[in-house]
N, C-alpha and C. Protein backbone atom coordinates (compact mmCIF):
# COMPACT_ATOMS: atom_id res chain seq x y z
N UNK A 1 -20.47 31.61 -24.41
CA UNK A 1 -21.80 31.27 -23.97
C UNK A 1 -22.47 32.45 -23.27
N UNK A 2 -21.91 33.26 -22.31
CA UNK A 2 -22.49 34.39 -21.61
C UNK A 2 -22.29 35.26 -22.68
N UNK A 3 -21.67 35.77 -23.87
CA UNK A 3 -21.86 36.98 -24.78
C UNK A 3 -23.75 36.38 -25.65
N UNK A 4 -23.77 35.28 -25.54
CA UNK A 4 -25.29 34.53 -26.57
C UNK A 4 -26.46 35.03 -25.24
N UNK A 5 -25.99 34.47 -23.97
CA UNK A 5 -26.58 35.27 -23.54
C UNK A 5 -27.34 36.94 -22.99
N UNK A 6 -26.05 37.81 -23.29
CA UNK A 6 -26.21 38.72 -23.01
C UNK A 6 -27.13 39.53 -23.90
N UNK A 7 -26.51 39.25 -25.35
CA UNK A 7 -27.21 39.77 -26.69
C UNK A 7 -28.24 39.34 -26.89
N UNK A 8 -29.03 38.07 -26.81
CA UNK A 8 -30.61 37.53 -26.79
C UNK A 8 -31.54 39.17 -25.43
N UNK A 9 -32.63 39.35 -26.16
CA UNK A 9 -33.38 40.60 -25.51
C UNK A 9 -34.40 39.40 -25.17
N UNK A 10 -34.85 39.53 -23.63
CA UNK A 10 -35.85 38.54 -23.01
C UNK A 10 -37.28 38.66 -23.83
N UNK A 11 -37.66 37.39 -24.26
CA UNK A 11 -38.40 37.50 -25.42
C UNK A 11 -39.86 37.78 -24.47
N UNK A 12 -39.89 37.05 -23.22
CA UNK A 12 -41.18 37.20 -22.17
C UNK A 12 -41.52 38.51 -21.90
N UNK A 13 -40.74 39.30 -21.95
CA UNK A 13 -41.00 41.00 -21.38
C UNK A 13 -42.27 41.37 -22.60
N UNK A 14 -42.41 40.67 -23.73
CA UNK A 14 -43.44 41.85 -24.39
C UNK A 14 -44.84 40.44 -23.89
N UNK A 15 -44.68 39.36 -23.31
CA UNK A 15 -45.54 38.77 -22.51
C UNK A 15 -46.63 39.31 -22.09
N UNK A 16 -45.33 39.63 -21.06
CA UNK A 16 -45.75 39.89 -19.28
C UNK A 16 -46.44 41.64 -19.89
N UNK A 17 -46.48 42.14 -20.63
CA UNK A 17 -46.99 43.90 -20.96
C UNK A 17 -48.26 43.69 -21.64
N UNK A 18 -48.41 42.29 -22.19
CA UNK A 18 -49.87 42.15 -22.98
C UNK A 18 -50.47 41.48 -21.83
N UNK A 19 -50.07 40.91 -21.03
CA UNK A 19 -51.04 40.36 -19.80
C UNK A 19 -51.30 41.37 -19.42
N UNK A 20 -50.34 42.05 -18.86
CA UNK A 20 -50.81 42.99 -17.62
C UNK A 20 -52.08 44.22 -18.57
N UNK A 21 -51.86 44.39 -19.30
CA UNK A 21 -52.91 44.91 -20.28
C UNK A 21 -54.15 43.72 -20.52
N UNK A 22 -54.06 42.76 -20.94
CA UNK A 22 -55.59 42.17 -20.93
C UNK A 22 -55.69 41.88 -19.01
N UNK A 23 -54.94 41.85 -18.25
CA UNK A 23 -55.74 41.52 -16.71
C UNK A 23 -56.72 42.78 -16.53
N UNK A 24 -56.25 43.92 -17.18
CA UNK A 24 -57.30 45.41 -16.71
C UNK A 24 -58.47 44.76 -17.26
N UNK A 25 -58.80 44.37 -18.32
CA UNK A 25 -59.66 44.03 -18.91
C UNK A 25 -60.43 43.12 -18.52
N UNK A 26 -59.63 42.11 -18.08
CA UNK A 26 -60.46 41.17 -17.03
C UNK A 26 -60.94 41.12 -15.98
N UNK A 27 -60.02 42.13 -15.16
CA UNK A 27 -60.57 42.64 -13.76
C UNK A 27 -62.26 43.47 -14.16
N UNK A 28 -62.11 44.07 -14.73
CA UNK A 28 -63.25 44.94 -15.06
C UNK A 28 -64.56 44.34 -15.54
N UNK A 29 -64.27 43.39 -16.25
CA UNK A 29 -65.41 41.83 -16.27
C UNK A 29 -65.78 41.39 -15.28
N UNK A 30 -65.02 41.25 -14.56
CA UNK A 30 -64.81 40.31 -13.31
C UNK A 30 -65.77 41.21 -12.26
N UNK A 31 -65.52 42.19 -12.18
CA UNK A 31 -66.33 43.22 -10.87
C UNK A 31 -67.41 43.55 -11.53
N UNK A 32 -67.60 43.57 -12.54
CA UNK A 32 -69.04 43.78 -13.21
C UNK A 32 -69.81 42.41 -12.63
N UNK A 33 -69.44 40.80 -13.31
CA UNK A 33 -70.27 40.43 -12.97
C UNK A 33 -70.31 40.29 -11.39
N UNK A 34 -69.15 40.31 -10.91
CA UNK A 34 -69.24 39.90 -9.11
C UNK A 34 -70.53 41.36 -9.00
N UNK A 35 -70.52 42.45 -9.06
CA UNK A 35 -71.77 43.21 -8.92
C UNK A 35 -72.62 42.67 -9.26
N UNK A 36 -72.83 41.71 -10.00
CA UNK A 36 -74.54 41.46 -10.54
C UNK A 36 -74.50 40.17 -9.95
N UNK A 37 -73.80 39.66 -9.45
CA UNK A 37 -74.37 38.32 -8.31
C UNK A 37 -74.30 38.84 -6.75
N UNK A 38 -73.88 39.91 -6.79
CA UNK A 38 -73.83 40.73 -5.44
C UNK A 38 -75.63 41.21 -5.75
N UNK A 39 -75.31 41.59 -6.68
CA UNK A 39 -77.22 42.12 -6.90
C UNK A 39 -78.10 41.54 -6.96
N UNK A 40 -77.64 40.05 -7.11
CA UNK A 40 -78.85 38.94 -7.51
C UNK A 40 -78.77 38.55 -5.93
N UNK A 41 -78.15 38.34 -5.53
CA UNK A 41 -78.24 37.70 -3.71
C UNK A 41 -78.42 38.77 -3.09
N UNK A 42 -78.68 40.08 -3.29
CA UNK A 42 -79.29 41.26 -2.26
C UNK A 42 -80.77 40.71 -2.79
N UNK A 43 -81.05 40.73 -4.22
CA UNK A 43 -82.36 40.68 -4.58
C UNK A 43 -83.08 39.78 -4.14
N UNK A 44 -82.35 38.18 -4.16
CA UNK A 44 -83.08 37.02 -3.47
C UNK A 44 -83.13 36.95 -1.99
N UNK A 45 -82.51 37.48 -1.15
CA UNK A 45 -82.56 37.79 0.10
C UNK A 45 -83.99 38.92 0.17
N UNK A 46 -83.92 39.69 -0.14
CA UNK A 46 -85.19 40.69 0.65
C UNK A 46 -86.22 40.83 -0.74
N UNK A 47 -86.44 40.26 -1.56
CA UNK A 47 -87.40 40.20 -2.45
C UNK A 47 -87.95 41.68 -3.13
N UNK A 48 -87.05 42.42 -2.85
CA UNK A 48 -87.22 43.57 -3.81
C UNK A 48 -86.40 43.75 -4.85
N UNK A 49 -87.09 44.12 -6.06
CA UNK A 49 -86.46 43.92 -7.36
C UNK A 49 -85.05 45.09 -7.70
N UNK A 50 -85.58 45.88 -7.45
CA UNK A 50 -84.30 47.16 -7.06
C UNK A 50 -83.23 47.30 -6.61
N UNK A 51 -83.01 46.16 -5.52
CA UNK A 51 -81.62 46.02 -5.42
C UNK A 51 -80.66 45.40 -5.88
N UNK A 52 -81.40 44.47 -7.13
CA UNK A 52 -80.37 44.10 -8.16
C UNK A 52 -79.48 44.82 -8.38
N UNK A 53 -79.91 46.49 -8.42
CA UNK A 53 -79.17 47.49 -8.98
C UNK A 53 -78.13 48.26 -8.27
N UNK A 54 -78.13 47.94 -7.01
CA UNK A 54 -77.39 48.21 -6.06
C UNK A 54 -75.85 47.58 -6.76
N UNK A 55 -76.23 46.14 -6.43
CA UNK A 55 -75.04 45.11 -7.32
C UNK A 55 -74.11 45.32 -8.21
N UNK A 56 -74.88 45.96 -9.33
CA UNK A 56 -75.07 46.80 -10.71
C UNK A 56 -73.69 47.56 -10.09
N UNK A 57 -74.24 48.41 -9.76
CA UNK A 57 -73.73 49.76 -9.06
C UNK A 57 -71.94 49.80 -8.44
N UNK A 58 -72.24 48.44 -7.94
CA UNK A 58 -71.10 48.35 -6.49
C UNK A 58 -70.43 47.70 -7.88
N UNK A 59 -70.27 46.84 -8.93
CA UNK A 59 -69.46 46.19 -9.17
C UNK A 59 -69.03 47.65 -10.83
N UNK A 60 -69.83 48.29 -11.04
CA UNK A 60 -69.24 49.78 -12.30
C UNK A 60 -67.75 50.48 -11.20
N UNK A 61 -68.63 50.66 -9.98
CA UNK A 61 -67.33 51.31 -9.28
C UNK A 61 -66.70 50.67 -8.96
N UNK A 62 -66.18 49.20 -8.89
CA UNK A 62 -65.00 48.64 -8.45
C UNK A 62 -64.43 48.51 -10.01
N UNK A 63 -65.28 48.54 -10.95
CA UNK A 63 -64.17 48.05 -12.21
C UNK A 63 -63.84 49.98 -13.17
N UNK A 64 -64.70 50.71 -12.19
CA UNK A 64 -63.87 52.30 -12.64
C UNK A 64 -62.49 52.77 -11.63
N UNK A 65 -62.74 51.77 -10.38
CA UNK A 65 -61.44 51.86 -9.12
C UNK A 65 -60.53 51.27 -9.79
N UNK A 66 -60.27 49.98 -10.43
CA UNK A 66 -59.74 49.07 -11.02
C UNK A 66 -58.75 49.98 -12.33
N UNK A 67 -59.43 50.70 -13.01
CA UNK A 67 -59.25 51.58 -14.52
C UNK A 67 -58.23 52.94 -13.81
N UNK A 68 -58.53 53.02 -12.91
CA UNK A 68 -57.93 54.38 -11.90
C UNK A 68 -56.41 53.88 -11.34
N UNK A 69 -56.14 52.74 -10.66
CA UNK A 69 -55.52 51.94 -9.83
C UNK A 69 -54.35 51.93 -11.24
N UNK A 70 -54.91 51.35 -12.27
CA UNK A 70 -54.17 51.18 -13.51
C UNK A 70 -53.51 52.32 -13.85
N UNK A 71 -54.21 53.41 -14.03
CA UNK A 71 -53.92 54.62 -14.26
C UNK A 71 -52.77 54.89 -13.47
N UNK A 72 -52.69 55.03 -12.66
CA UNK A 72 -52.28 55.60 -11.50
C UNK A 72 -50.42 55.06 -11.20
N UNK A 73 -50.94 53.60 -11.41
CA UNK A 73 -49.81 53.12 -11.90
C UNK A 73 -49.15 53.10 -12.60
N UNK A 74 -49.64 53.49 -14.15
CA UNK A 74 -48.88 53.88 -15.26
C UNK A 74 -48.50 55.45 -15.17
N UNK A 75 -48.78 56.01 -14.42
CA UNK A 75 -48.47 57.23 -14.30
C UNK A 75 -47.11 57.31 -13.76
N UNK A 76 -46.91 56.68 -12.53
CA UNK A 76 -45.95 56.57 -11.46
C UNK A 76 -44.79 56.31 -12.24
N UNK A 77 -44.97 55.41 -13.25
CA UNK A 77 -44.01 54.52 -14.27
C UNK A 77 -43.34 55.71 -15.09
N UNK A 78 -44.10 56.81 -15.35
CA UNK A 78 -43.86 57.39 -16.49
C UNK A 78 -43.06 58.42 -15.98
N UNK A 79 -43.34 59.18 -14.84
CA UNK A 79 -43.02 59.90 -14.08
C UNK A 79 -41.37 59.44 -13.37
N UNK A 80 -41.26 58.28 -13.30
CA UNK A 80 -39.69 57.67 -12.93
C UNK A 80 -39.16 57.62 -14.31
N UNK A 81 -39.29 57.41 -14.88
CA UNK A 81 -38.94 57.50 -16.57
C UNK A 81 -38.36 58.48 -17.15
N UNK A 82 -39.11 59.46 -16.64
CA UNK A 82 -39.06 60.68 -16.84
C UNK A 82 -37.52 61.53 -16.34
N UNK A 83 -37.53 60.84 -14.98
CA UNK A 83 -36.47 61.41 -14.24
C UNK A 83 -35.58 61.24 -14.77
N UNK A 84 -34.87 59.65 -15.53
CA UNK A 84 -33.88 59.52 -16.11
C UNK A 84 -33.07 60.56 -17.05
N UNK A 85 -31.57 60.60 -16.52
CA UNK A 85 -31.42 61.79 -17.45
C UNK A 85 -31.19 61.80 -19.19
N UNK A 86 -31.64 60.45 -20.13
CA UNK A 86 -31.54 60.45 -20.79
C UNK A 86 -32.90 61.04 -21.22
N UNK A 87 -33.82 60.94 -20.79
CA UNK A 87 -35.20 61.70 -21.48
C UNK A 87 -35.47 62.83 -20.43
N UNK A 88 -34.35 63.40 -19.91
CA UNK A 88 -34.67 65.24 -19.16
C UNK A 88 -34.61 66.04 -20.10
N UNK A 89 -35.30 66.00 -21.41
CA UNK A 89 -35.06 67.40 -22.43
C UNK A 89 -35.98 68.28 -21.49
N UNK A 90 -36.79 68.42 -21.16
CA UNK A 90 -37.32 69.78 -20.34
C UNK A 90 -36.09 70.58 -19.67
N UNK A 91 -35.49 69.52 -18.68
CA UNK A 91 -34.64 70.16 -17.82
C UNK A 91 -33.50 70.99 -18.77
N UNK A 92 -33.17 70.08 -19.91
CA UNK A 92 -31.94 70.56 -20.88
C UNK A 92 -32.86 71.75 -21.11
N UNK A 93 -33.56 71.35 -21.91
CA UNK A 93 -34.30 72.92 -22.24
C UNK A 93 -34.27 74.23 -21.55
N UNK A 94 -34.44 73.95 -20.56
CA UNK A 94 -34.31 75.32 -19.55
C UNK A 94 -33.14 75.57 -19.11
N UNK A 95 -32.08 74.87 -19.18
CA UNK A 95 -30.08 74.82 -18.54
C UNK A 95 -29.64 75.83 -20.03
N UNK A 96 -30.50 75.86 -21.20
CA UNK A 96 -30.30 76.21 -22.42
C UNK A 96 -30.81 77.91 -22.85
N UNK A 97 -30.36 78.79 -21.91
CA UNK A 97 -31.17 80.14 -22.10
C UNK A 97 -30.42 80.55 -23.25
N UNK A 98 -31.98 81.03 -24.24
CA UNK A 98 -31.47 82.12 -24.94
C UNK A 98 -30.03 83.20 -23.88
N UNK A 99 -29.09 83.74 -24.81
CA UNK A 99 -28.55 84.84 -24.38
C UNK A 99 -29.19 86.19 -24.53
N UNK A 100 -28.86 86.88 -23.68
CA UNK A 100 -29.27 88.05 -23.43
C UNK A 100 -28.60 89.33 -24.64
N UNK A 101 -29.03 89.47 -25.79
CA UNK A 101 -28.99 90.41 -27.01
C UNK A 101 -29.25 92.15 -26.94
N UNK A 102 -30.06 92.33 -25.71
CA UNK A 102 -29.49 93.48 -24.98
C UNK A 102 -28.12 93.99 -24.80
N UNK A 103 -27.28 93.17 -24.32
CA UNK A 103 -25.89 93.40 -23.87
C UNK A 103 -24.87 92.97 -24.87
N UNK A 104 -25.12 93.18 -26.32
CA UNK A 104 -24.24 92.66 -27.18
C UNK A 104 -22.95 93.84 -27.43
N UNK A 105 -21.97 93.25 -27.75
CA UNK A 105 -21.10 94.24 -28.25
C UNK A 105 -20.76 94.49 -29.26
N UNK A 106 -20.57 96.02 -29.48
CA UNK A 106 -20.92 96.42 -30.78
C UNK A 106 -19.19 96.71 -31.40
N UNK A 107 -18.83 96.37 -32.30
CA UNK A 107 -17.23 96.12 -33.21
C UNK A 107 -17.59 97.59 -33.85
């Protein structure tokens, strides 16, 4: 019973990677319109039409903070990833010097 378990690969993991990929997407909806009801209640409060755009404004930069935050995070991911020594070919690469053909000996 624990070998059926071990060999089954958790089928939720490719889930939880398409959520977290459509939530960017939603967050970024989401602060758009929260900006434009942020802009519509600056606008209906002081009756100038212009600060709709304020709204506008405040909710592009929370859903370009949002796109960054993401970023930022997938970076971090990639970067620990990285460390593992099964994907250090850089490091192999450089432990790997050409020899020095200057100093060969001659028979």
């Amino acid at each position: 019973m624990d070998e059926e378990n071990i060999q089954k690969k958790p089928k939720i993991k490719g889930v939880i990677e398409a959520v977290d990929g459509l939530s960017l997407g939603i967050s970024m909806v989401v602060a758009v319109a929260m900006g434009v009801g942020i802009g519509y209640l600056i606008r209906s409060i002081t009756d100038i039409d212009w600060t709709f755009f304020i709204g506008i404004f405040i909710g592009i930069a929370a859903a370009i903070l949002n796109v960054y935050k993401a970023y930022a995070k997938q970076k971090k991911s990639y970067e620990e990833l990285a460390k593992e020594p099964r994907y250090a070919i850089k490091k192999h690469l450089e432990d790997d010097k050409d020899p020095d053909y200057s100093e060969t000996k001659h028979y």
